[in-house]
PDB file of N, CA and C in Angstrom:
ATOM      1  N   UNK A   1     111.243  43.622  88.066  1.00  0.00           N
ATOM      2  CA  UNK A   1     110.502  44.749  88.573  1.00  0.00           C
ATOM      3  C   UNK A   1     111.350  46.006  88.471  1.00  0.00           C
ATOM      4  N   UNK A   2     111.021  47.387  88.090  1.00  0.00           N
ATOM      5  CA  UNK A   2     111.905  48.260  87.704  1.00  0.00           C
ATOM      6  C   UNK A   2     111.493  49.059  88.671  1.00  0.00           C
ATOM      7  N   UNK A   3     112.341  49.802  89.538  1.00  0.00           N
ATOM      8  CA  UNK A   3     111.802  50.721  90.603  1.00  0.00           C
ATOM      9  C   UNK A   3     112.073  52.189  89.655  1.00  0.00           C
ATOM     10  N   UNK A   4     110.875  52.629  90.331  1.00  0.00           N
ATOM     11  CA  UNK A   4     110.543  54.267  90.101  1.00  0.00           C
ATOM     12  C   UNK A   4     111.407  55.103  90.803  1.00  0.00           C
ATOM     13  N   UNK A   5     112.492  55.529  90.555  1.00  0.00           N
ATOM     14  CA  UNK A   5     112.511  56.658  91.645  1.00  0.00           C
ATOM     15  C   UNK A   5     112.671  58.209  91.614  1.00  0.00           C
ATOM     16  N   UNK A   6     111.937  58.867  92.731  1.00  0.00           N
ATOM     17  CA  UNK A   6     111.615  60.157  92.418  1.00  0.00           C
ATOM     18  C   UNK A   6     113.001  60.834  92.982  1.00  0.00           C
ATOM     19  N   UNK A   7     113.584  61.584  92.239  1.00  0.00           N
ATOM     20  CA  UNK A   7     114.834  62.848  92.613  1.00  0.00           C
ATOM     21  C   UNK A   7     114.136  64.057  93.300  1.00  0.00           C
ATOM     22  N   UNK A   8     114.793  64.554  94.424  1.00  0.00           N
ATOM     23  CA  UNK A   8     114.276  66.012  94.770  1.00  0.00           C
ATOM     24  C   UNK A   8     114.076  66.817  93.811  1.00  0.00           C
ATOM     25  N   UNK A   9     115.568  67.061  93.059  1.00  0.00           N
ATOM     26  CA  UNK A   9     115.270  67.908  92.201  1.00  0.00           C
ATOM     27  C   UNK A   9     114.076  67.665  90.880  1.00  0.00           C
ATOM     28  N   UNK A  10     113.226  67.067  90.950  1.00  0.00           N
ATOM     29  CA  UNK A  10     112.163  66.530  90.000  1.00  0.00           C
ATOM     30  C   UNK A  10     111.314  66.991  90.442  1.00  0.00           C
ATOM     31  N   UNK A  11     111.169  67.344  91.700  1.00  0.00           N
ATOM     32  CA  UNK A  11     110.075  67.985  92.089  1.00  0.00           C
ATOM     33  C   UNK A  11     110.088  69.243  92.395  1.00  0.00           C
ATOM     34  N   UNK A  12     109.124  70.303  92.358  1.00  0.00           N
ATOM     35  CA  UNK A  12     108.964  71.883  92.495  1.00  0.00           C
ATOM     36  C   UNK A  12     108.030  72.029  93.654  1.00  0.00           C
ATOM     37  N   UNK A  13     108.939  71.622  95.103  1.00  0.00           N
ATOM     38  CA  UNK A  13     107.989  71.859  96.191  1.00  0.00           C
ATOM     39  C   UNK A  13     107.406  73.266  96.455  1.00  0.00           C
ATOM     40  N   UNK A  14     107.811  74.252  95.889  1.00  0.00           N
ATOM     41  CA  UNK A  14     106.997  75.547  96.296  1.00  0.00           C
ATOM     42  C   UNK A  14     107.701  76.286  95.190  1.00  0.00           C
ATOM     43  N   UNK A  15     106.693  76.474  94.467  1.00  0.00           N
ATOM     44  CA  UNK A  15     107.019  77.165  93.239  1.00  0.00           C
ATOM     45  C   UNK A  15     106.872  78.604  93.790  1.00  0.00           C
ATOM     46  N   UNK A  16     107.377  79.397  92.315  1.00  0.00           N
ATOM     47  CA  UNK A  16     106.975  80.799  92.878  1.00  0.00           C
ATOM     48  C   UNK A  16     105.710  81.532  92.636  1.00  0.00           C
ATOM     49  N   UNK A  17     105.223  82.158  93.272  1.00  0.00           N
ATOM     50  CA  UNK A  17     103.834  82.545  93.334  1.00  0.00           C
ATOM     51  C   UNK A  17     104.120  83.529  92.224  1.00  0.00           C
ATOM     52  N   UNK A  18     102.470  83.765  90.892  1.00  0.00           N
ATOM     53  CA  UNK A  18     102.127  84.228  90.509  1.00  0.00           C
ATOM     54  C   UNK A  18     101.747  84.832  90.562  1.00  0.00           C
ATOM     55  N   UNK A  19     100.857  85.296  91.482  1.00  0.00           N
ATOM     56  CA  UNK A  19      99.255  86.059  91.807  1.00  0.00           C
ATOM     57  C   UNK A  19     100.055  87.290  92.476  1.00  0.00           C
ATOM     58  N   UNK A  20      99.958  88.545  91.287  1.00  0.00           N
ATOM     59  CA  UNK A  20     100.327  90.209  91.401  1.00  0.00           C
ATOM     60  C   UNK A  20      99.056  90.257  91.138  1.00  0.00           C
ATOM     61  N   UNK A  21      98.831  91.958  91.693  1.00  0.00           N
ATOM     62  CA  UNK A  21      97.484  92.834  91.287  1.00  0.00           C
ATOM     63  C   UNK A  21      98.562  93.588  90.908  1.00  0.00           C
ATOM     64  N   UNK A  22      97.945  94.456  89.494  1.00  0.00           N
ATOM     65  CA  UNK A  22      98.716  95.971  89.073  1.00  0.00           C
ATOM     66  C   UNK A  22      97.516  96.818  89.204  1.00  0.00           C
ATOM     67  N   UNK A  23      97.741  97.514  89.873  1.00  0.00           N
ATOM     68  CA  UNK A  23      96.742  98.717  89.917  1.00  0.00           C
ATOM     69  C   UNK A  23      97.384 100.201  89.571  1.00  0.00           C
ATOM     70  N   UNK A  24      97.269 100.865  88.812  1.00  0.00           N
ATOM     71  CA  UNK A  24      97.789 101.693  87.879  1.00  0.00           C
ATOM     72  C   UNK A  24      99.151 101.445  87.489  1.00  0.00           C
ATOM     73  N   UNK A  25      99.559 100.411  87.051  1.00  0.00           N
ATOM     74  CA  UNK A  25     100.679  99.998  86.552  1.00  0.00           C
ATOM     75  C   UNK A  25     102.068  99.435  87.629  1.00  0.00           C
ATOM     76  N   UNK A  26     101.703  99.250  89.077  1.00  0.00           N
ATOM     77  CA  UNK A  26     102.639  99.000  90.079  1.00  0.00           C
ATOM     78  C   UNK A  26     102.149  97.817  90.507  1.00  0.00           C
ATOM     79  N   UNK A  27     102.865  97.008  91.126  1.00  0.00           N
ATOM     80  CA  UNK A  27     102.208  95.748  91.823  1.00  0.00           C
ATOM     81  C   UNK A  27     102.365  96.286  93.131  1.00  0.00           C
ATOM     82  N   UNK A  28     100.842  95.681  93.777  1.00  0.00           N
ATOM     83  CA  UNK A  28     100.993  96.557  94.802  1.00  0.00           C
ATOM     84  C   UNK A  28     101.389  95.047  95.735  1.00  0.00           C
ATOM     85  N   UNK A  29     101.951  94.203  95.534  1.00  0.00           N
ATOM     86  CA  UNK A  29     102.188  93.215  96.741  1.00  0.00           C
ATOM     87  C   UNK A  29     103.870  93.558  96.908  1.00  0.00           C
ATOM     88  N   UNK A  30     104.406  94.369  96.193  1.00  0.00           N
ATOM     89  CA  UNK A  30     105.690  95.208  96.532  1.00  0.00           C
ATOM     90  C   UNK A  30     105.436  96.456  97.395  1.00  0.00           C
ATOM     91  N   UNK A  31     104.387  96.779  97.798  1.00  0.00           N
ATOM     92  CA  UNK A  31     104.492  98.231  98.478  1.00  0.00           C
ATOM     93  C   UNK A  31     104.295  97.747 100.049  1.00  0.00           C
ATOM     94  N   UNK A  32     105.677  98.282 100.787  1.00  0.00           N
ATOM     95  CA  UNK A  32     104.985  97.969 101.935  1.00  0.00           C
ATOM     96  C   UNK A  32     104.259  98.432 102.864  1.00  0.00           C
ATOM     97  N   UNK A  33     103.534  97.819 103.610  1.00  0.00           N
ATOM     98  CA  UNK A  33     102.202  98.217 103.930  1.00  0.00           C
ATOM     99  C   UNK A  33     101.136  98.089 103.889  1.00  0.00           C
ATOM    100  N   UNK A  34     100.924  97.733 102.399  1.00  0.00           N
ATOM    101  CA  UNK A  34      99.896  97.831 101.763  1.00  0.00           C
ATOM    102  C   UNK A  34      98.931  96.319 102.519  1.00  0.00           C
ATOM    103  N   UNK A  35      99.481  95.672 102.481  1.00  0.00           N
ATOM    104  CA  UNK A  35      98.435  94.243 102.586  1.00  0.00           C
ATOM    105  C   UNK A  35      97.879  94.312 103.921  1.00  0.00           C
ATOM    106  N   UNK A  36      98.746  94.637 104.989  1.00  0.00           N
ATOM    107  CA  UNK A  36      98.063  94.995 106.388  1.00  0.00           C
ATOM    108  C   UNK A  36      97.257  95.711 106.121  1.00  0.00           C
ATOM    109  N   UNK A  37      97.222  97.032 105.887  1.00  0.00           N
ATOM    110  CA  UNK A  37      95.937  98.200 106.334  1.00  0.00           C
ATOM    111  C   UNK A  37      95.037  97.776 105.362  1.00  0.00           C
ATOM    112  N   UNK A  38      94.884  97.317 104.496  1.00  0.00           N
ATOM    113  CA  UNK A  38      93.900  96.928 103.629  1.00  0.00           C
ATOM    114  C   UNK A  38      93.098  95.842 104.266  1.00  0.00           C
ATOM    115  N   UNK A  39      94.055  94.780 105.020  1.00  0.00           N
ATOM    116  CA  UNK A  39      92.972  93.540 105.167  1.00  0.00           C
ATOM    117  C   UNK A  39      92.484  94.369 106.416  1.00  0.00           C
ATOM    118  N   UNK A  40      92.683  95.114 107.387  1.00  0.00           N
ATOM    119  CA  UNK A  40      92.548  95.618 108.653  1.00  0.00           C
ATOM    120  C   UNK A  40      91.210  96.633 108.160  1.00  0.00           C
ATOM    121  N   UNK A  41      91.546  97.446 107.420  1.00  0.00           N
ATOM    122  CA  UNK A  41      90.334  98.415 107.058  1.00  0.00           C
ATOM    123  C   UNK A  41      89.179  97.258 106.712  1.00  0.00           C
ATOM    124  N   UNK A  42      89.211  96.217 105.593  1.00  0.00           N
ATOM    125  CA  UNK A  42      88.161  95.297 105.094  1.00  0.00           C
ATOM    126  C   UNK A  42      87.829  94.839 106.084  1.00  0.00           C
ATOM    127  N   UNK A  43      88.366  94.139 107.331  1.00  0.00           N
ATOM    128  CA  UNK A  43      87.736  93.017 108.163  1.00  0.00           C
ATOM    129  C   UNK A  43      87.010  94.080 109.422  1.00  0.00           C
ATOM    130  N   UNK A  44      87.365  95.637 109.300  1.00  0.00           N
ATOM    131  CA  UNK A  44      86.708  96.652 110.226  1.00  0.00           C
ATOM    132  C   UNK A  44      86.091  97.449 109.779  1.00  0.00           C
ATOM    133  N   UNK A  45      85.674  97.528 108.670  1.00  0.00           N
ATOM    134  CA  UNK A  45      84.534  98.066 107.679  1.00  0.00           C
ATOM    135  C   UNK A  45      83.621  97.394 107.528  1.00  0.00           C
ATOM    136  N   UNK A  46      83.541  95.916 107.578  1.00  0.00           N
ATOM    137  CA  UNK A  46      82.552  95.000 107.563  1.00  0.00           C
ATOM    138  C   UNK A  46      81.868  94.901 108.649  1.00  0.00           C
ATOM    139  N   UNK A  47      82.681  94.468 109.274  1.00  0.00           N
ATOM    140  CA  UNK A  47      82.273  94.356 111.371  1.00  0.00           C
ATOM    141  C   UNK A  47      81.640  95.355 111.393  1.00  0.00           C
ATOM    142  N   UNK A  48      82.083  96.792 111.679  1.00  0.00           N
ATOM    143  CA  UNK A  48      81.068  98.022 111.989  1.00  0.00           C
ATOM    144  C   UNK A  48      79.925  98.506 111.264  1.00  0.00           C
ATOM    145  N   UNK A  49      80.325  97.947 109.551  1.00  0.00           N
ATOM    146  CA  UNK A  49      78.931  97.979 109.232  1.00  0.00           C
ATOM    147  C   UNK A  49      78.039  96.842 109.626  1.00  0.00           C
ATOM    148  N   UNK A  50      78.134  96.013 109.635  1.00  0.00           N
ATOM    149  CA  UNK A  50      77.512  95.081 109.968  1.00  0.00           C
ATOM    150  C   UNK A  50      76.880  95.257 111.022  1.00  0.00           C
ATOM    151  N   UNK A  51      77.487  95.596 112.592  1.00  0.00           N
ATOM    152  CA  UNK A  51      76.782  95.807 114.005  1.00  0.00           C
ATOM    153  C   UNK A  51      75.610  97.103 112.807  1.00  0.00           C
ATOM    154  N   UNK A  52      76.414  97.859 112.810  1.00  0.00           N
ATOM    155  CA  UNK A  52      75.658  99.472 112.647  1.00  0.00           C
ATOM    156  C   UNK A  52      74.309  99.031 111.693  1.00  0.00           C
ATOM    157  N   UNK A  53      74.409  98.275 110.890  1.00  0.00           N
ATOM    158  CA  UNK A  53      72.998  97.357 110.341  1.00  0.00           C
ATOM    159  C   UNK A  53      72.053  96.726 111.214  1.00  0.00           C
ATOM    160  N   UNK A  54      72.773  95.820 112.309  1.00  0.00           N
ATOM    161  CA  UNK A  54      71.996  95.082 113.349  1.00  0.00           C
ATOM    162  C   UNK A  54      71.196  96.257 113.915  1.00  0.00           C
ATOM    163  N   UNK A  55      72.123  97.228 114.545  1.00  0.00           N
ATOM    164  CA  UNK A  55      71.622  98.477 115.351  1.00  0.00           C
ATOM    165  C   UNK A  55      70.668  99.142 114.570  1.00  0.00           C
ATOM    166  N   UNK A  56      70.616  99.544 113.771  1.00  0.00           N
ATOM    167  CA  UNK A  56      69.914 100.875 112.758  1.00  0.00           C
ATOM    168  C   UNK A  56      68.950  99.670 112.110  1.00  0.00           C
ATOM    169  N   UNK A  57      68.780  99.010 111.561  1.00  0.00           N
ATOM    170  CA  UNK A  57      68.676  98.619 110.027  1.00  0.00           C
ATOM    171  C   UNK A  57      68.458  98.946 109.072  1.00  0.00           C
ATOM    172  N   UNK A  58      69.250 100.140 108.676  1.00  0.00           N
ATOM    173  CA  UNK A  58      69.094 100.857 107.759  1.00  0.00           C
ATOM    174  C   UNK A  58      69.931 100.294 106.349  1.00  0.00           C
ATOM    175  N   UNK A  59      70.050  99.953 105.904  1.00  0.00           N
ATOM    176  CA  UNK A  59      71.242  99.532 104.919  1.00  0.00           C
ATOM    177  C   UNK A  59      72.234 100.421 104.595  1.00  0.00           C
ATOM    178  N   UNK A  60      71.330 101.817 103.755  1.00  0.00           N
ATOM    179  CA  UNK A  60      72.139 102.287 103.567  1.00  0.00           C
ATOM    180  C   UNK A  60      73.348 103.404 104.414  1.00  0.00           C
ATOM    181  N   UNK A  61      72.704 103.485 105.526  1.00  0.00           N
ATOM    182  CA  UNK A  61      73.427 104.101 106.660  1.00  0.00           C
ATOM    183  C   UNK A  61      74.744 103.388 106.957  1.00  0.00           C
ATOM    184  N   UNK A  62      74.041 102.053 107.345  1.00  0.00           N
ATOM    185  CA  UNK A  62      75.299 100.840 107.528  1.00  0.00           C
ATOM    186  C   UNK A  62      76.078 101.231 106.540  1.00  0.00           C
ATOM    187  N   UNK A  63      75.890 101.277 105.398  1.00  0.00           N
ATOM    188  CA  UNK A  63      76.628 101.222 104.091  1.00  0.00           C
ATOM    189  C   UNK A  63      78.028 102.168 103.811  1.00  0.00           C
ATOM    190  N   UNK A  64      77.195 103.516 104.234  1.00  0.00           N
ATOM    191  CA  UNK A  64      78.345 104.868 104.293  1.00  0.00           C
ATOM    192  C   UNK A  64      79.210 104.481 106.361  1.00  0.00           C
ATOM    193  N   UNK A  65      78.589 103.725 106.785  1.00  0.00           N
ATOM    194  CA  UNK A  65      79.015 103.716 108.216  1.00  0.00           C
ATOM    195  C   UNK A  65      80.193 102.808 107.995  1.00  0.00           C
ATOM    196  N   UNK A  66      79.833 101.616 107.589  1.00  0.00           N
ATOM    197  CA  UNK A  66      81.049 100.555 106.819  1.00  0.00           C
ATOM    198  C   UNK A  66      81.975 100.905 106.003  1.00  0.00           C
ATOM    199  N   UNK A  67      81.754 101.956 105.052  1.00  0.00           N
ATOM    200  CA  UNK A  67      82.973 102.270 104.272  1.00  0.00           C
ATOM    201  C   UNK A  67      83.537 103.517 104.889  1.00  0.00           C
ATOM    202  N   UNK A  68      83.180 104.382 105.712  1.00  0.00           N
ATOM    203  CA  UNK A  68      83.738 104.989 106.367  1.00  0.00           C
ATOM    204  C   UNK A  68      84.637 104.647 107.241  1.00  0.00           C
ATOM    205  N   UNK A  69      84.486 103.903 108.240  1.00  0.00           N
ATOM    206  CA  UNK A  69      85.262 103.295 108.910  1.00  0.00           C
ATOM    207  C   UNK A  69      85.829 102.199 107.805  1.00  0.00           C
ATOM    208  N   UNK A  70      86.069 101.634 107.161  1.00  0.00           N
ATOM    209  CA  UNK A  70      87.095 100.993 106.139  1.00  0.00           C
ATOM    210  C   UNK A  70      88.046 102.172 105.789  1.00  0.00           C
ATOM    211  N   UNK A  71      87.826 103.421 105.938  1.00  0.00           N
ATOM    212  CA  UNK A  71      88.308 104.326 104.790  1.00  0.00           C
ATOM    213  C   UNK A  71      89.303 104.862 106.279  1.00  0.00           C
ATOM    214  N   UNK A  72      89.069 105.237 107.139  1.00  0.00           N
ATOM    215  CA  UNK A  72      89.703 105.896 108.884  1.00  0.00           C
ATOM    216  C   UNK A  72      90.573 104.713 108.925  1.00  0.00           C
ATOM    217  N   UNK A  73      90.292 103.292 109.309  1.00  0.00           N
ATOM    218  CA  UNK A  73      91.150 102.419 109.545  1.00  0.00           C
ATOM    219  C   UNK A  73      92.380 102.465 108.543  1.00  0.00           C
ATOM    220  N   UNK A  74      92.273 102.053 107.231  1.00  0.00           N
ATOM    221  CA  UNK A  74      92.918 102.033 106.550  1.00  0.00           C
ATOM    222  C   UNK A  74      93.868 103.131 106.537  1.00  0.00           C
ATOM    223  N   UNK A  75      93.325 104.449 106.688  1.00  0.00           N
ATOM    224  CA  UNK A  75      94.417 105.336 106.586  1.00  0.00           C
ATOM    225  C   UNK A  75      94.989 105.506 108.068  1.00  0.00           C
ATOM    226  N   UNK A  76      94.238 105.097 108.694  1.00  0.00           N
ATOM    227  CA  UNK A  76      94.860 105.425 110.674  1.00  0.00           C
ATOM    228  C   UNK A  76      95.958 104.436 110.568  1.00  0.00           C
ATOM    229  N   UNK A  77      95.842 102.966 109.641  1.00  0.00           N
ATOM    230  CA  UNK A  77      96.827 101.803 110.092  1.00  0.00           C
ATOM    231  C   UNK A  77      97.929 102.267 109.450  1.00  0.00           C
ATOM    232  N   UNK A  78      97.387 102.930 107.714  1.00  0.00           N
ATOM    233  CA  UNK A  78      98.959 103.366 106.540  1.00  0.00           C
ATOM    234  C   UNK A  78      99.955 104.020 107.129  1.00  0.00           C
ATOM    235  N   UNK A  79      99.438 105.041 107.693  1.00  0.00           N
ATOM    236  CA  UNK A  79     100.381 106.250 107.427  1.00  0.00           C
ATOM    237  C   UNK A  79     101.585 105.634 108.920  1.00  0.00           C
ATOM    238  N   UNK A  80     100.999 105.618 110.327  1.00  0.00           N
ATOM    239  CA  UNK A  80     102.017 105.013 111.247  1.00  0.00           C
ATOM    240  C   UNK A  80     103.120 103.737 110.912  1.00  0.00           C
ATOM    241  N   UNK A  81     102.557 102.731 110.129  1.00  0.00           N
ATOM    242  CA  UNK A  81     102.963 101.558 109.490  1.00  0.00           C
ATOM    243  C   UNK A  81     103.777 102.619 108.676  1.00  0.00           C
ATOM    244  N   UNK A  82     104.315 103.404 107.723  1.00  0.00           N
ATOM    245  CA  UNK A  82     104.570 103.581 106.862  1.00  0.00           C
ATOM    246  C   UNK A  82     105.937 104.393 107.411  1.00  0.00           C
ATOM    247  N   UNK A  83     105.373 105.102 108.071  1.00  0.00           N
ATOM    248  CA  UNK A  83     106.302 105.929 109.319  1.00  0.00           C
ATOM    249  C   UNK A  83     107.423 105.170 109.710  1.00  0.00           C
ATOM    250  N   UNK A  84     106.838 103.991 110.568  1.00  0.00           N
ATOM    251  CA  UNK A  84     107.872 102.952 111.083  1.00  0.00           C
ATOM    252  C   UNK A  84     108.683 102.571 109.837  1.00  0.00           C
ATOM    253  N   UNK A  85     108.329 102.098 108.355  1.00  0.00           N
ATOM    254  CA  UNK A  85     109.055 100.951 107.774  1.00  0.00           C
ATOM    255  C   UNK A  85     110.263 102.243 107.542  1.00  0.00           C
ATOM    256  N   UNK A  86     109.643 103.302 106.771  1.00  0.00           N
ATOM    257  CA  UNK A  86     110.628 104.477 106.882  1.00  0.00           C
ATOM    258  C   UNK A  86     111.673 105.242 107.254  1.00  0.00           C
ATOM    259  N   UNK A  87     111.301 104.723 109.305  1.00  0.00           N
ATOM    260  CA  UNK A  87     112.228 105.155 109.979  1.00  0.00           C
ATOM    261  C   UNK A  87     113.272 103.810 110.061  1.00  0.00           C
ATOM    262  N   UNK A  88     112.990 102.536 109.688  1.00  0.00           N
ATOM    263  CA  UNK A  88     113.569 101.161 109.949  1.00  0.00           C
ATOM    264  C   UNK A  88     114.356 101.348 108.468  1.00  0.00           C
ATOM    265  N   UNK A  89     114.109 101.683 107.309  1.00  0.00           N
ATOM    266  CA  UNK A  89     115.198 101.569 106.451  1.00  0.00           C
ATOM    267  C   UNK A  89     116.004 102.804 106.496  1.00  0.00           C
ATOM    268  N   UNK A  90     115.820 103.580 107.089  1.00  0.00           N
ATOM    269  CA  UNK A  90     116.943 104.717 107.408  1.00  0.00           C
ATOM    270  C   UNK A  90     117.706 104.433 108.120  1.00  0.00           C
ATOM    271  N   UNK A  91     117.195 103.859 109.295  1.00  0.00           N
ATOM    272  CA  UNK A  91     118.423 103.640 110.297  1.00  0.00           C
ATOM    273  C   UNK A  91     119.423 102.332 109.602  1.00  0.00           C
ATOM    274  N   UNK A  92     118.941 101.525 109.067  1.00  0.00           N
ATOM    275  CA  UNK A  92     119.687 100.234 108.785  1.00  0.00           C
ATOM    276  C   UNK A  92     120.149 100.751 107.368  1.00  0.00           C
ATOM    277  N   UNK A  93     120.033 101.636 106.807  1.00  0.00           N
ATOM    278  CA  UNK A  93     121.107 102.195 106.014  1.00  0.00           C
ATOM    279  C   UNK A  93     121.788 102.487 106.750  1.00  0.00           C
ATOM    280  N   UNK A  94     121.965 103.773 107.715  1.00  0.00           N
ATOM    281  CA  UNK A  94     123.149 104.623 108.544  1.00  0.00           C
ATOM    282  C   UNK A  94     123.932 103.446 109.017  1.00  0.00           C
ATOM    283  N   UNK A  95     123.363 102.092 109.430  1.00  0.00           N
ATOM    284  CA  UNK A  95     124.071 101.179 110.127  1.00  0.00           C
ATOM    285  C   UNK A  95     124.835 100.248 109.339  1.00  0.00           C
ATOM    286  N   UNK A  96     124.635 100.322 108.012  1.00  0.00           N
ATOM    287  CA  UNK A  96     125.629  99.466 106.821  1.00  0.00           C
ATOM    288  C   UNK A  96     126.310  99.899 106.648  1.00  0.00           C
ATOM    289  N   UNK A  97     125.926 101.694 106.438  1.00  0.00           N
ATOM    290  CA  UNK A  97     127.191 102.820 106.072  1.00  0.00           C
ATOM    291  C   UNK A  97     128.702 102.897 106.908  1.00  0.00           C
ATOM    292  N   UNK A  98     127.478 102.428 108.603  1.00  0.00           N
ATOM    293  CA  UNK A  98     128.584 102.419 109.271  1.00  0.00           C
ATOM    294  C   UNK A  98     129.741 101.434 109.440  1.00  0.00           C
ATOM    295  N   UNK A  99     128.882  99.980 109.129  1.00  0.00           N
ATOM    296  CA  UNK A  99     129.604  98.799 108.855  1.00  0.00           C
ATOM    297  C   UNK A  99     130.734  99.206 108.092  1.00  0.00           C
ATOM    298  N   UNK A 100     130.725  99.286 106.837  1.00  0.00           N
ATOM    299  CA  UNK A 100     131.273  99.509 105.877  1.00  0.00           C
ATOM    300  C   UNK A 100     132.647 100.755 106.002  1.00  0.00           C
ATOM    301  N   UNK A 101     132.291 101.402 106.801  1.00  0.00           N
ATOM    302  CA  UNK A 101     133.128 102.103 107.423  1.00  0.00           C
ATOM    303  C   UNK A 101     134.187 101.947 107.990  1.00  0.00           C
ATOM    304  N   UNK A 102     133.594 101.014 108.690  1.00  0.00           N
ATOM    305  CA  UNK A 102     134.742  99.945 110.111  1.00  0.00           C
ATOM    306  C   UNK A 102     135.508  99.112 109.459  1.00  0.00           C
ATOM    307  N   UNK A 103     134.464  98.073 108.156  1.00  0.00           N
ATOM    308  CA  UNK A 103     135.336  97.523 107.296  1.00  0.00           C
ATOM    309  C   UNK A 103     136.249  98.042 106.756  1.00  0.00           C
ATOM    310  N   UNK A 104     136.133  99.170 105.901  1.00  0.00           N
ATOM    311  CA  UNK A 104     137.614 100.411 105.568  1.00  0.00           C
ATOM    312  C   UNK A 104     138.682 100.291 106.558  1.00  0.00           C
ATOM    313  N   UNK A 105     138.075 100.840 107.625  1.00  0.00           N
ATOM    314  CA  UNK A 105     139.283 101.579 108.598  1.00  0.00           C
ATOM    315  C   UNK A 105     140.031 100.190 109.448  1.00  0.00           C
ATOM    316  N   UNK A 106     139.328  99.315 109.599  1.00  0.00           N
ATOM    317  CA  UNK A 106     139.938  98.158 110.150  1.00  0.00           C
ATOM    318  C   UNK A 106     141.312  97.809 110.294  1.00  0.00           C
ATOM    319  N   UNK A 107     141.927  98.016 111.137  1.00  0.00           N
ATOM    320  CA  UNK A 107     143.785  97.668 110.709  1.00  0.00           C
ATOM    321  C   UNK A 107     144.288  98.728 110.521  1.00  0.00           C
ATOM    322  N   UNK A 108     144.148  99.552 110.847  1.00  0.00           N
ATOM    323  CA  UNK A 108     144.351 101.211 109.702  1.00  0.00           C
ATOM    324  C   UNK A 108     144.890 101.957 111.026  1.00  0.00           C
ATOM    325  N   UNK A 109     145.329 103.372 110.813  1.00  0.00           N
ATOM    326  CA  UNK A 109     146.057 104.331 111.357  1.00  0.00           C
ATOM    327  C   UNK A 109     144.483 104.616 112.395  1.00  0.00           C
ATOM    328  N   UNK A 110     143.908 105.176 111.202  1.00  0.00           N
ATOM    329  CA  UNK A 110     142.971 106.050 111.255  1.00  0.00           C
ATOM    330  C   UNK A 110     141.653 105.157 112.241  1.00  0.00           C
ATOM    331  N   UNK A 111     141.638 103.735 112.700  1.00  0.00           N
ATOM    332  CA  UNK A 111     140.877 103.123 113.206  1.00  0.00           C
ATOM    333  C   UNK A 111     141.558 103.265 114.416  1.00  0.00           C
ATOM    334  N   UNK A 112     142.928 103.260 115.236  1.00  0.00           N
ATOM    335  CA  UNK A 112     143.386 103.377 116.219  1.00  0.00           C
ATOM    336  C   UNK A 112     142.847 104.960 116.902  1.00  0.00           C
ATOM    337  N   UNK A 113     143.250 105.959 115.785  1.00  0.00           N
ATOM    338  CA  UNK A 113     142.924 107.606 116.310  1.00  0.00           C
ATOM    339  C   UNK A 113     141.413 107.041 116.979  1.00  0.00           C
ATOM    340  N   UNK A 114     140.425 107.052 116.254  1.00  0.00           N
ATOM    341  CA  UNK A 114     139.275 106.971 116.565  1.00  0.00           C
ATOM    342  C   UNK A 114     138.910 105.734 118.365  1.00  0.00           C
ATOM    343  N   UNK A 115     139.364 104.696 118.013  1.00  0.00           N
ATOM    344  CA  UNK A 115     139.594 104.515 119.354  1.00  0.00           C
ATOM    345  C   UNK A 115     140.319 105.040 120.378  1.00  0.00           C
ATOM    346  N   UNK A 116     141.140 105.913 120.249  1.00  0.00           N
ATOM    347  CA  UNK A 116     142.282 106.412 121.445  1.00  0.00           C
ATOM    348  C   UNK A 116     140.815 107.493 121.497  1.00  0.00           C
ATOM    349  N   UNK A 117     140.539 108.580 120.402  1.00  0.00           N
ATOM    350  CA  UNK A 117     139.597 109.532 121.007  1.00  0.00           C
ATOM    351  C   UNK A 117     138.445 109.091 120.973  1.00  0.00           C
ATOM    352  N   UNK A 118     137.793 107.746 121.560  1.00  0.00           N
ATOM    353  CA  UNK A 118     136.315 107.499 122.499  1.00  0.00           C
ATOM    354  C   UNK A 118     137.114 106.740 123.629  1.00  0.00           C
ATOM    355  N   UNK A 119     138.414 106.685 124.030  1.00  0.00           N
ATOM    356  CA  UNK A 119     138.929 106.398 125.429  1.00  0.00           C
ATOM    357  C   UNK A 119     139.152 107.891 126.078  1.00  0.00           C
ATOM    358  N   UNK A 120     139.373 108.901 125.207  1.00  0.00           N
ATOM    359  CA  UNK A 120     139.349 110.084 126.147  1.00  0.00           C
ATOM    360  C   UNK A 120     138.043 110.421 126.686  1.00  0.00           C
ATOM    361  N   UNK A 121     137.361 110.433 125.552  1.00  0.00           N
ATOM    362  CA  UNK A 121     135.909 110.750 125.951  1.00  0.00           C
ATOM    363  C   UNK A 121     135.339 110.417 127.005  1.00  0.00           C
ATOM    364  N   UNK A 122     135.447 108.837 127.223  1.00  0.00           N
ATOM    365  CA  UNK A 122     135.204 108.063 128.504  1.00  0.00           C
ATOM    366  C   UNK A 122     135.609 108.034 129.728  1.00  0.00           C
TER     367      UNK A 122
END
């Protein structure tokens, strides 16, 4: 009887995903942001048109009522979301810069000055 046996490495438990959209030549599953306010505008553009159909039954009212509110959400969720990621890679630059800094001065003349003057300070 000859046994089979399977190696981890034989297998590709989670390959890498394929599935980009390019929409004018960028993939937009690199932009961040993007996938939140989009599914947030779609799943609240639908909903409100939808009630605003129940309510009215107008279709096409619903219609401009639904993509309107798709169109407010989406940009009410972008721009704050966008704000934050903005202000989060600025600061965590200043804070590598600063790393990197400390790494330099570490052991150094110039790392003692700097501690003696934030003991005066204090």
């Amino acid at each position: 009887m000859g046994e089979s046996r399977v190696h981890s490495e034989d297998i590709d438990i989670d390959p890498p995903s394929e599935r980009s959209l390019f929409i004018f030549g960028r993939d937009v599953s690199t932009i961040p942001c993007f996938r939140n306010s989009f599914l947030y505008g779609i799943s609240i553009g639908m909903g409100i048109g939808f009630l605003a159909f129940l309510k009215t039954s107008r279709p096409q009212l619903s219609t401009h009522i639904g993509f309107g509110s798709f169109m407010a959400t989406t940009v009410g969720y972008w721009f704050p979301c966008r704000y934050n990621w903005s202000k989060q890679k600025f600061d965590t630059a200043q804070l590598q810069q600063a790393l990197q800094q400390q790494a330099i001065y570490e052991g150094t003349e110039k790392e003692r000055e700097q501690q003696e003057a934030k003991l005066e300070h204090a």
